[in-house]
Protein backbone atom coordinates (compact mmCIF):
# COMPACT_ATOMS: atom_id res chain seq x y z
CA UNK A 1 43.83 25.67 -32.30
CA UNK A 2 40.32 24.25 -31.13
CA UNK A 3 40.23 21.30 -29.47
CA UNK A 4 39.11 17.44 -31.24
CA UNK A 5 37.32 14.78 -29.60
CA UNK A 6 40.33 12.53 -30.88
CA UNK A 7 42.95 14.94 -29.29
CA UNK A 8 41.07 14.77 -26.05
CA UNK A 9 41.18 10.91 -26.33
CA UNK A 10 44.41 10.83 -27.53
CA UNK A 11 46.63 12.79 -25.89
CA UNK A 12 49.01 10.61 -23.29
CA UNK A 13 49.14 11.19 -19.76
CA UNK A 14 52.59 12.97 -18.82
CA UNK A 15 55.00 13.70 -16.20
CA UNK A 16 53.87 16.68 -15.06
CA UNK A 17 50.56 18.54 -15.59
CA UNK A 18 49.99 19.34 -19.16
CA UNK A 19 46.89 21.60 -20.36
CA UNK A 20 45.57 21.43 -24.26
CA UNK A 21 43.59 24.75 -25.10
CA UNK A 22 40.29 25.30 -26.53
CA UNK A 23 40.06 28.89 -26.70
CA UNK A 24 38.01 31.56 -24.97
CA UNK A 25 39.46 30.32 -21.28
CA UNK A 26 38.61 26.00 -21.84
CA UNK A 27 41.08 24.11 -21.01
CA UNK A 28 41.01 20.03 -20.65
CA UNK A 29 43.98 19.43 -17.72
CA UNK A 30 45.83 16.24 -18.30
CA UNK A 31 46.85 14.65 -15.23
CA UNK A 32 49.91 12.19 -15.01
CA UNK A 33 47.22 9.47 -13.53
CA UNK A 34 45.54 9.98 -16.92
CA UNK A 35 42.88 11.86 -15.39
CA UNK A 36 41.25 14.44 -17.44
CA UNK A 37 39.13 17.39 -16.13
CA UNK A 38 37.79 20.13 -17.49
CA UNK A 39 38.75 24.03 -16.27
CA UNK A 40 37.55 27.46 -17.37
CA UNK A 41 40.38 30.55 -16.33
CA UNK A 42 38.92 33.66 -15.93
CA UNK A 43 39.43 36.83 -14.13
CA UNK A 44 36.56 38.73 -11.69
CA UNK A 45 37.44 41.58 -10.07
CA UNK A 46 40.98 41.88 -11.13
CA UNK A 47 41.77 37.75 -10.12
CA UNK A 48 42.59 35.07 -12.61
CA UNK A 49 40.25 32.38 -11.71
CA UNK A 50 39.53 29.17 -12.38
CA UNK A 51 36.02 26.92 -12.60
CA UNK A 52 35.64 23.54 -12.56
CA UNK A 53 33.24 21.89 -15.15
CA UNK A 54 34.02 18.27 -14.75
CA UNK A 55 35.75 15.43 -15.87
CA UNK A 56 35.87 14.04 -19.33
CA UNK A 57 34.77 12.21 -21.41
CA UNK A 58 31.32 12.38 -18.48
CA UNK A 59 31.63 15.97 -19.85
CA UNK A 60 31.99 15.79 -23.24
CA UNK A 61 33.98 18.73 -25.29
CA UNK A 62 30.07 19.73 -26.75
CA UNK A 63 28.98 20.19 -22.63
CA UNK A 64 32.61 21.90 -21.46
CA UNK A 65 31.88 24.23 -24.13
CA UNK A 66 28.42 25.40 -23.62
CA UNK A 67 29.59 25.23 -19.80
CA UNK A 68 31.91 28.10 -20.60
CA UNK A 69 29.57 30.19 -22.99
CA UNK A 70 27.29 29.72 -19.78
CA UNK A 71 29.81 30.90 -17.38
CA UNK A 72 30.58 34.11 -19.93
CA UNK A 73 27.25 34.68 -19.78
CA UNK A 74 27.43 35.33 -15.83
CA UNK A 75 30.83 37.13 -15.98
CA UNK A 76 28.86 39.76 -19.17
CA UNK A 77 26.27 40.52 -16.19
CA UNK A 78 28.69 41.14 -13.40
CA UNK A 79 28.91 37.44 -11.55
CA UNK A 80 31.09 35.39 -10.96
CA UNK A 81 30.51 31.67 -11.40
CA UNK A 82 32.50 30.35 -8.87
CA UNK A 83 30.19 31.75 -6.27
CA UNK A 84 27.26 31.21 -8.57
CA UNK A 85 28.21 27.58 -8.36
CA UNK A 86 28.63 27.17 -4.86
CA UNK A 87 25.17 29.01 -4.51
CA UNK A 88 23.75 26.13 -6.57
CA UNK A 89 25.84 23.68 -4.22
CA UNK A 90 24.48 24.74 -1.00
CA UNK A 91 20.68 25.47 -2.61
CA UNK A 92 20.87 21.82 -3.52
CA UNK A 93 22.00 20.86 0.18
CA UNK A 94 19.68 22.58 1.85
CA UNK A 95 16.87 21.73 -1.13
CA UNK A 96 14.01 19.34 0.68
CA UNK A 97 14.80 15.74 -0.40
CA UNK A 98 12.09 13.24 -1.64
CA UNK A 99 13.01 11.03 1.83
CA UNK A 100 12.26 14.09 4.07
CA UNK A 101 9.21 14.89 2.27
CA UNK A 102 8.51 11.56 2.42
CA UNK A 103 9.06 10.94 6.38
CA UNK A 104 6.59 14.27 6.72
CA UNK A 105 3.92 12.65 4.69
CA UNK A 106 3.98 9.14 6.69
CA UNK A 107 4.09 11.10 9.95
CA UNK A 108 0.83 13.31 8.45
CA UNK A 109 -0.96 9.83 7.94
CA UNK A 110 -0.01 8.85 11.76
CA UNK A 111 -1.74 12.13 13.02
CA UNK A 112 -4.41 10.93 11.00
CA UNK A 113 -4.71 7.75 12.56
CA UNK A 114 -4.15 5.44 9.82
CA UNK A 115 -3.78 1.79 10.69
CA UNK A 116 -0.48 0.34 11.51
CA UNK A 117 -0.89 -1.60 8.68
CA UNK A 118 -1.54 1.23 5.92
CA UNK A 119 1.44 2.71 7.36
CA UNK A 120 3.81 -0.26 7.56
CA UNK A 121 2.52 -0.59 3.45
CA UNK A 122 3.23 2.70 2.94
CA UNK A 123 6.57 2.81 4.29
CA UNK A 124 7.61 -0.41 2.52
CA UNK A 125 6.30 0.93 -0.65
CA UNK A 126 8.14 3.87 -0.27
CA UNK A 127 11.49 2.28 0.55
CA UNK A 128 11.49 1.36 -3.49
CA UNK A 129 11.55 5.10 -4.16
CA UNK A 130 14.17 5.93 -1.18
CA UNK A 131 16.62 3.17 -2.48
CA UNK A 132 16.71 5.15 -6.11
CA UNK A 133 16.02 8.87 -5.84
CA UNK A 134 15.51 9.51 -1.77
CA UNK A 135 18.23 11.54 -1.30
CA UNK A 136 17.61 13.53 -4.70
CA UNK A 137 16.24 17.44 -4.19
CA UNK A 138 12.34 16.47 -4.91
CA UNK A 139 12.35 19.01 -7.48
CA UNK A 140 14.51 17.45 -9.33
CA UNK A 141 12.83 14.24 -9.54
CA UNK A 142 11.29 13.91 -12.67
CA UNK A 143 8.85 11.08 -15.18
CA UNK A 144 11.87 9.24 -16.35
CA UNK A 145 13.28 8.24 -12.83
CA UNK A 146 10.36 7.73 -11.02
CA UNK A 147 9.28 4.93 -14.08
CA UNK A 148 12.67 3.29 -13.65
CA UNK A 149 11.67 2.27 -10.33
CA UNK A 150 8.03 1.10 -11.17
CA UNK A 151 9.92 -0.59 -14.04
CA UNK A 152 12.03 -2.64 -11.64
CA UNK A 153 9.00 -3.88 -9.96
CA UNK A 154 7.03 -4.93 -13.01
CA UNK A 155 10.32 -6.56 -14.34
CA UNK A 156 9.18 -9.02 -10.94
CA UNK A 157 5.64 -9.31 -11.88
CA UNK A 158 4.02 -7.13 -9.11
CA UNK A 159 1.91 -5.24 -10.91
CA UNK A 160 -0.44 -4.38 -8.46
CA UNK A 161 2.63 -3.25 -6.20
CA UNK A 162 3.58 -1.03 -8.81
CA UNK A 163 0.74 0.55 -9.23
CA UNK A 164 0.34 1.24 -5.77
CA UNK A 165 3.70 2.64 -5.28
CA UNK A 166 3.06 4.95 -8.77
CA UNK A 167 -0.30 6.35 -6.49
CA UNK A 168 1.87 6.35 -2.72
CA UNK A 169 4.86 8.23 -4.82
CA UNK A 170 2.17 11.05 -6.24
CA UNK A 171 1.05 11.53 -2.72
CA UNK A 172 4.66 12.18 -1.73
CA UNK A 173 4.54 15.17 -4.70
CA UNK A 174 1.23 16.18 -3.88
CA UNK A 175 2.10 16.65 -0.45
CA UNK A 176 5.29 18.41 -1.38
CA UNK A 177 3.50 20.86 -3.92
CA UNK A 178 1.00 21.57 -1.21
CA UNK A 179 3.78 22.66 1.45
CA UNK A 180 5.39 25.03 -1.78
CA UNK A 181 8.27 22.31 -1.91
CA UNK A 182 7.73 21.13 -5.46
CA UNK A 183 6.10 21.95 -8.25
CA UNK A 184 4.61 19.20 -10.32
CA UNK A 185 3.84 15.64 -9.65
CA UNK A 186 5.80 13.62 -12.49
CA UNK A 187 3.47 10.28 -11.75
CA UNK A 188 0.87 12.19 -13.21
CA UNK A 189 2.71 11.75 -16.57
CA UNK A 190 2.99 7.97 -16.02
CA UNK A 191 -0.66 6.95 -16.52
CA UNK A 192 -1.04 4.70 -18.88
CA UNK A 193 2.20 3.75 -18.65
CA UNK A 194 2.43 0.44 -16.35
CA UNK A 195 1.22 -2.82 -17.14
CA UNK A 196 -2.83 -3.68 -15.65
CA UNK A 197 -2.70 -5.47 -13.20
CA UNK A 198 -5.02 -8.76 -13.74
CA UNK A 199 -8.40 -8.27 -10.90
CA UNK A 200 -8.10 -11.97 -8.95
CA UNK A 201 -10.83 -12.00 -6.78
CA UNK A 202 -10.88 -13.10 -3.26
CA UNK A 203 -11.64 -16.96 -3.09
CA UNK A 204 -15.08 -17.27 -1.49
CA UNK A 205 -18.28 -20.45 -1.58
CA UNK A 206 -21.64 -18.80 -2.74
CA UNK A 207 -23.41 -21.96 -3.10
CA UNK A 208 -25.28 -22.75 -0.28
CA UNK A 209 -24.91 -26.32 0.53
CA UNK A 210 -21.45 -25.67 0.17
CA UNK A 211 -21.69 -23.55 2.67
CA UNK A 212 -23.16 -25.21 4.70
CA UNK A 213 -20.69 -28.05 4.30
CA UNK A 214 -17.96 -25.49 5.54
CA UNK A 215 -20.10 -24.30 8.78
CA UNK A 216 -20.39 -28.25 9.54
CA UNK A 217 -16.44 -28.27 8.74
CA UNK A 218 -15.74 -25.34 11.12
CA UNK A 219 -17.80 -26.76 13.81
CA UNK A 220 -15.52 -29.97 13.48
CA UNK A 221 -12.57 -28.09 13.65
CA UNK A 222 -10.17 -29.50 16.15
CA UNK A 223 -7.65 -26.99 16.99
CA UNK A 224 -7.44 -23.64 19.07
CA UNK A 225 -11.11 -23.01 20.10
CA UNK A 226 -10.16 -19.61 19.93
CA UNK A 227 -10.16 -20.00 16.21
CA UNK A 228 -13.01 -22.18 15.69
CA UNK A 229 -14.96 -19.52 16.90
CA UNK A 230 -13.52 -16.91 15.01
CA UNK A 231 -14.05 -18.67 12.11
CA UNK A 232 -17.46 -18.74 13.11
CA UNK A 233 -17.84 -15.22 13.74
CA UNK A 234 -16.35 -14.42 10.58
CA UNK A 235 -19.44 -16.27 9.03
CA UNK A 236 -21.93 -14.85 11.04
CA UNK A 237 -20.78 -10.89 11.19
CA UNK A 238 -18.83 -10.90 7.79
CA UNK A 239 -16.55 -8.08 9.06
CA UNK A 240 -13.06 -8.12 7.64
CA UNK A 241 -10.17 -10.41 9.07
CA UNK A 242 -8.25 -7.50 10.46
CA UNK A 243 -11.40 -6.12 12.17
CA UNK A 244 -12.03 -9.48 13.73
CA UNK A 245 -8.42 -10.44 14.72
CA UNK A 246 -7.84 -6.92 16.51
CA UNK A 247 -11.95 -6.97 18.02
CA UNK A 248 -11.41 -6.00 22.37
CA UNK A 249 -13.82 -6.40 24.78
CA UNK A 250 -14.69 -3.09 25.36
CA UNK A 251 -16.00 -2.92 21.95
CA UNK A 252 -18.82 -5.10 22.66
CA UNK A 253 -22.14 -4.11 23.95
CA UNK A 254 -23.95 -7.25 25.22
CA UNK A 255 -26.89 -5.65 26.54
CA UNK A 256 -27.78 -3.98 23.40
CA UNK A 257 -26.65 -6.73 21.00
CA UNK A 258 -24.05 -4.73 19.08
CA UNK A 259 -20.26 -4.60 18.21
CA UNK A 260 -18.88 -1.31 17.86
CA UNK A 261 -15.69 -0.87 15.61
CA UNK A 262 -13.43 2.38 16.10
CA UNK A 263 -12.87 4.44 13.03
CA UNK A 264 -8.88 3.27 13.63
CA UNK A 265 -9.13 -0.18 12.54
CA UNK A 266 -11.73 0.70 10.01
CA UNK A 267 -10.79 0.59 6.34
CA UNK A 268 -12.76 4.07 5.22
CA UNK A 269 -11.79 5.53 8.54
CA UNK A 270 -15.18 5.36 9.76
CA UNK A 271 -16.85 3.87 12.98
CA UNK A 272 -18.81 0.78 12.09
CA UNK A 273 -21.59 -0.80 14.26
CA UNK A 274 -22.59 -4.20 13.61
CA UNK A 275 -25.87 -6.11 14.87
CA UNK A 276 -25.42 -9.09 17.02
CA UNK A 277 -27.89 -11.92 16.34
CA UNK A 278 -28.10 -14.22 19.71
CA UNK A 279 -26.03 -16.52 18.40
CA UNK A 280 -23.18 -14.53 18.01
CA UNK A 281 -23.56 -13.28 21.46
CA UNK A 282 -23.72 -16.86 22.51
CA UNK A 283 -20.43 -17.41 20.85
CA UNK A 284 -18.85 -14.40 22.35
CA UNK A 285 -19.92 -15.61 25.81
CA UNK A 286 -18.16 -18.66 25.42
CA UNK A 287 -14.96 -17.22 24.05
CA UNK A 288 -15.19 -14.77 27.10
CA UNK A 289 -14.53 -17.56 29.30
CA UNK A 290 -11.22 -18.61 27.30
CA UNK A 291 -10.13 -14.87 27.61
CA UNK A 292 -7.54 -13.29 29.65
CA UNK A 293 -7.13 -9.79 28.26
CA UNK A 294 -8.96 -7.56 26.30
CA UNK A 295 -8.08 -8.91 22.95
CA UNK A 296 -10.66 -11.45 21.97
CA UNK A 297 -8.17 -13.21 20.08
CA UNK A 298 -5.00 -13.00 21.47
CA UNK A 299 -1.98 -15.07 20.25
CA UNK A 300 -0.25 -18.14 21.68
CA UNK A 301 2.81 -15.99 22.45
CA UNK A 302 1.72 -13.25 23.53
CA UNK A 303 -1.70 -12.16 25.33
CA UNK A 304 -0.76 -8.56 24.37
CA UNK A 305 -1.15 -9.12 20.44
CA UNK A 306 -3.50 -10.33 18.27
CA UNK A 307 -3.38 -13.80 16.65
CA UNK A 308 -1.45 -13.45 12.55
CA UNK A 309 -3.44 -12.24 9.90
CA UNK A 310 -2.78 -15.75 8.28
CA UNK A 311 -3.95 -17.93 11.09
CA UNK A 312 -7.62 -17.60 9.56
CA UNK A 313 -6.92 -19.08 6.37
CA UNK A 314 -4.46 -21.75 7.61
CA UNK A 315 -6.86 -23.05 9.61
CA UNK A 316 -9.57 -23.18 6.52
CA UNK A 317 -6.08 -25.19 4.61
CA UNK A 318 -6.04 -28.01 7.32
CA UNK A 319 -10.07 -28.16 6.93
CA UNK A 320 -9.37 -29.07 3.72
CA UNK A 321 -10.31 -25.74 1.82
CA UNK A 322 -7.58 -24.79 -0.77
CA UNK A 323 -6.25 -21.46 -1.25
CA UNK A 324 -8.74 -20.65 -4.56
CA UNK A 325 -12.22 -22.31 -2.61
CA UNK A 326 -11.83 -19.89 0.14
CA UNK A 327 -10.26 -17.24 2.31
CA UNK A 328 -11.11 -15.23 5.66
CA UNK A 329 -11.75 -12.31 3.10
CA UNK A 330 -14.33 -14.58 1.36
CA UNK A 331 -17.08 -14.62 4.06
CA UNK A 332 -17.85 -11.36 2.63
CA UNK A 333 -18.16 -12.27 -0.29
CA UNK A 334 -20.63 -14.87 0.39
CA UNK A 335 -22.80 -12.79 2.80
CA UNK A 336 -22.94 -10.08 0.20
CA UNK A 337 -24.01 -12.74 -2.78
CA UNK A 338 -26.49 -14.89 -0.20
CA UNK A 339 -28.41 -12.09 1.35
CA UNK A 340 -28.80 -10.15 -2.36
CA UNK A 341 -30.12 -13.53 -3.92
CA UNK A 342 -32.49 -13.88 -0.97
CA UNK A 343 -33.80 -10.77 -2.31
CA UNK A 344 -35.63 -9.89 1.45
CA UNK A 345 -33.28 -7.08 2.42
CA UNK A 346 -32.79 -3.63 0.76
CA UNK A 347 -29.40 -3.25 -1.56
CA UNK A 348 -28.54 -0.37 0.70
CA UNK A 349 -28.93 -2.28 4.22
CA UNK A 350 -26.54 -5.00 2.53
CA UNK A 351 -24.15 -2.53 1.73
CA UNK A 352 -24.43 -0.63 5.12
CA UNK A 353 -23.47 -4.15 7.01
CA UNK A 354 -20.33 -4.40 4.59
CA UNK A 355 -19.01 -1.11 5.69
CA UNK A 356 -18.87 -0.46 2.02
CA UNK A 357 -18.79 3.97 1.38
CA UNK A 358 -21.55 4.97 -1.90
CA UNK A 359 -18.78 5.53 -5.17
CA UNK A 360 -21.29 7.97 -6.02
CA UNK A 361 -20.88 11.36 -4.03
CA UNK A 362 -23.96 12.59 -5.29
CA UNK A 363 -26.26 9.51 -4.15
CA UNK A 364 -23.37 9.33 -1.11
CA UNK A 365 -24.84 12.95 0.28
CA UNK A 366 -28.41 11.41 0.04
CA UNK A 367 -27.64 7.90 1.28
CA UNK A 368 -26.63 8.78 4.95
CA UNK A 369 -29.37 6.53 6.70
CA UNK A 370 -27.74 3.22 8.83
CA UNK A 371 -30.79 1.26 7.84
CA UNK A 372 -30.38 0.06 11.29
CA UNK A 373 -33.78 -1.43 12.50
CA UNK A 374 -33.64 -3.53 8.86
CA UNK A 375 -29.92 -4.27 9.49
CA UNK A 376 -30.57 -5.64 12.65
CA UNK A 377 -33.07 -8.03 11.66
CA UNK A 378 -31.40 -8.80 8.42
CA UNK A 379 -28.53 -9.98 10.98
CA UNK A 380 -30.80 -12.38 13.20
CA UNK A 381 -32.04 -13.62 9.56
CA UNK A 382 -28.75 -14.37 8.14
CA UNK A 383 -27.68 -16.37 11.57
CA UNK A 384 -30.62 -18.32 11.57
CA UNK A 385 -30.03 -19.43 7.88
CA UNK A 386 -27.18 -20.28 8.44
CA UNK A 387 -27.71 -22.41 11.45
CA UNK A 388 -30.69 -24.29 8.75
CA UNK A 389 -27.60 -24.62 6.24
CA UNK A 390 -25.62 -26.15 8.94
CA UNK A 391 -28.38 -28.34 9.49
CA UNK A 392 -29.36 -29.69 6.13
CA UNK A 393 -26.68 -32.42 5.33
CA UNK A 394 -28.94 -35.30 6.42
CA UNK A 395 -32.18 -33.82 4.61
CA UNK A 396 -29.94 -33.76 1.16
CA UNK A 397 -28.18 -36.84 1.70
CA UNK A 398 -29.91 -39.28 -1.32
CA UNK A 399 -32.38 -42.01 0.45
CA UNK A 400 -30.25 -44.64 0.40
CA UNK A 401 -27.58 -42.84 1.70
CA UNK A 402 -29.83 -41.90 5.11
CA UNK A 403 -31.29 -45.54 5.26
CA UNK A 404 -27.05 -46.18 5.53
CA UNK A 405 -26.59 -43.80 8.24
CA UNK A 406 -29.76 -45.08 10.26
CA UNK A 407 -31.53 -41.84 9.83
CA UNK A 408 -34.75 -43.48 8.14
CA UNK A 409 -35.39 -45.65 11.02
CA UNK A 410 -38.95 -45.47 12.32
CA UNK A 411 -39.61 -43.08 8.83
C-alpha cells in the first residue's frame, strides 16, 4: 500500500531497522535513532542495488518519489544511478567555485595594476559573497542568493556598499563566463532591485572669502608642518588626497615646473601631469628640506609609508572646519566651481586639470588635446588668486573694525 505523509510522520522508531514500502523500489528506512532516510532498491546488471535519496521530511514523499521516477528513467536507458550520482558528486567537486573565480579575477586586476586600495575594496567587498555562496559551484549561483546577500547589507543601511558589491559580484560572473566557467551573470537580473543610494556630496567652501578665511586658517595651522603644507598643496594643485599623500620625489620636475603622476595611483588609470605655479614649487622646496625619503609625506611611524588617508581632514577638524564645511576631497570641488565662475579658462582645460575622462566616447575620441599651454597658465592664475584671497581679510573687515585693529592709521 502507498505510502502517507502521516505514516511517514507517524510511524515509531524501533528496535531494529524497519522499512515501510512505497512501491516501484521506494522505501523510507526507519532507524532505531528515529532517523528516517529515503532508499530506492534496484538491480543493474544482475545486482540488487540500492540509492540513496535523502533524509526525510528535507525530502519530502512528493521529492523521494519523483527521485525514483528519475532514477527509472536512467535504469530504461541503460545507467545506473549510483554511478550517475557519484558522476554528479565529483563534477560538483571539481566544478570552479565562485571563491576561485573570484581569487582569479582580483589577481587579473593586480596584473593590471590597480591600486592597493581598489584591490583591498574589492577584496572586502567580495568577502560578503565568500561568507554566503564562495564555496558554491559558480554555476549554480543564481538571482535569489546573490540578493540575499545585498539584502543583508541594505538591512545595515549601506546602500552604496551594496550596490557596489551587486557591480564587483557581476564582474566575478563576467569574468567567469568569459573563461567558459559560467554561463549567465544573475546580478544582471537584480537591477532595479536594491534600494538608491541617496548622492551626499563631498563637503567643500565655494565662496570665496570663505576661502580665503580657510587659506589664512591653514597658514595658522600649528601642527606637523608636513601637513600644513599639504594642506596647502591640496589648495593650490587640487589633485585628490590619495594622489597627494602617496606624491615621491622623483615625480617632480622642478626645472620644468611640473608634477608627474603614474597611471598606478591614478583613478582612470591614466598618467596625469599637473602645472606647478612658483608657489607651489616654493612650497615643495621647503618641504624638501623636512624630507628624509622619497615620500613627500611620510608618516610619524614610519618614513617608509605615507601619512593616513584621514590625517587631511583631521587636521581641517582641529582648524575648526566640521565634517559637512569641508574635506581634503573638497578642494576639488572648489577649484572646479572658482575657476568655471571666473569664466577666463576653457571648460575643457578645467576638466583636463581635474583628471576628469569625457562620459561621452564620441566627443572623448575628439577631445584628446592636454590644453597644456592654457592649463599651465590657468595654474599660475589660480595660485595667485588665491594668494589675493588670502590677503583680503583686512580690506573686508567693516571700517570700524580696521580703525580697531590699527590698520587705518596714517589713512
Amino acid at each position: 500500500m502507498p505510502l502517507t505523509d502521516a505514516k511517514c510522520r507517524s510511524q515509531p522508531p524501533q528496535a531494529k531497522l524497519h522499512k515501510l514500502v512505497d512501491g516501484g523500489g521506494l522505501q523510507l528506512w526507519v532507524q532505531p535513532s528515529g532517523a528516517r532516510l529515503w532508499r530506492f532498491a534496484y538491480r543493474f546488471a544482475g545486482k540488487q542495488k540500492l540509492l540513496a535519496l535523502g533524509i526525510y521530511p528535507s525530502v519530502s514523499l512528493a521529492k523521494a518519489r519523483q527521485a525514483r521516477e528519475d532514477a527509472k528513467s536512467l535504469l530504461a536507458d541503460g545507467n545506473d544511478p549510483a554511478a550517475e550520482k557519484q558522476r554528479q558528486a565529483q563534477a560538483r567537486t571539481d566544478a570552479p567555485t565562485f571563491r576561485r573565480i573570484a581569487e582569479e579575477y582580483v589577481a587579473k586586476l593586480r596584473r593590471e595594476d590597480r591600486s592597493e586600495a581598489t584591490l583591498a575594496k574589492t577584496e572586502w567587498l567580495l568577502s560578503f559573497a565568500n561568507a554566503e555562496f564562495g564555496d558554491l559551484p559558480i554555476r549554480e549561483i543564481a538571482a535569489p542568493a546573490v540578493l540575499k546577500v545585498l539584502q543583508a547589507l541594505e538591512a545595515r543601511e549601506r546602500y552604496e556598499s551594496a550596490r557596489r558589491l551587486r557591480s564587483t559580484i557581476g564582474s566575478v560572473f563576467r569574468y567567469a563566463i568569459a573563461t567558459a566557467r559560467a554561463e549567465n551573470d544573475p546580478t544582471y537580473a537584480l537591477r532595479g532591485a536594491l534600494t538608491q543610494a541617496k548622492s551626499t556630496p563631498r563637503a567643500a567652501i565655494t565662496d570665496a572669502e570663505k576661502f580665503g578665511a580657510l587659506l589664512r586658517a591653514i597658514d595658522a595651522y600649528d601642527g606637523q608642518p608636513g601637513t600644513r603644507i599639504a594642506l596647502r598643496l591640496l589648495a593650490l594643485l587640487f589633485p585628490r588626497t590619495g594622489e597627494l599623500r602617496l606624491a615621491q620625489w622623483s615625480e617632480f620636475d622642478f626645472e620644468r615646473g611640473v608634477w608627474t603622476i603614474p597611471a598606478s595611483r591614478m583613478k582612470m588609470r591614466r598618467s596625469h601631469r599637473v602645472p606647478l605655479p612658483h608657489q607651489a614649487c616654493e612650497l615643495l622646496q621647503a618641504l624638501r628640506l623636512l624630507s628624509t625619503g622619497n615620500l613627500l609625506f611620510p608618516g610619524v611611524r614610519s618614513q617608509s609609508r605615507p601619512i593616513s588617508d584621514g590625517t587631511l581632514n583631521a587636521a581641517l577638524r582641529r582648524l575648526g572646519y566640521a565634517k559637512d564645511e569641508v574635506t581634503g576631497h573638497g578642494f576639488r570641488a572648489t577649484a572646479s566651481s572658482m575657476l568655471n565662475e571666473s569664466g577666463k579658462w576653457h571648460p575643457d582645460a578645467i576638466e583636463r586639470q581635474l583628471a576628469h575622462v569625457e562620459a561621452n566616447d564620441v566627443r572623448a575620441a575628439y577631445a584628446r588635446g592636454e590644453h597644456w599651454d592654457e592649463r599651465v597658465s590657468m595654474m599660475q592664475w589660480w595660485a595667485d588668486q588665491l594668494d589675493r584671497l588670502a590677503n583680503e581679510s583686512v580690506a573686508r573687515l567693516p571700517v570700524s573694525q580696521r580703525v580697531a585693529r590699527g590698520d587705518m592709521a596714517g589713512a
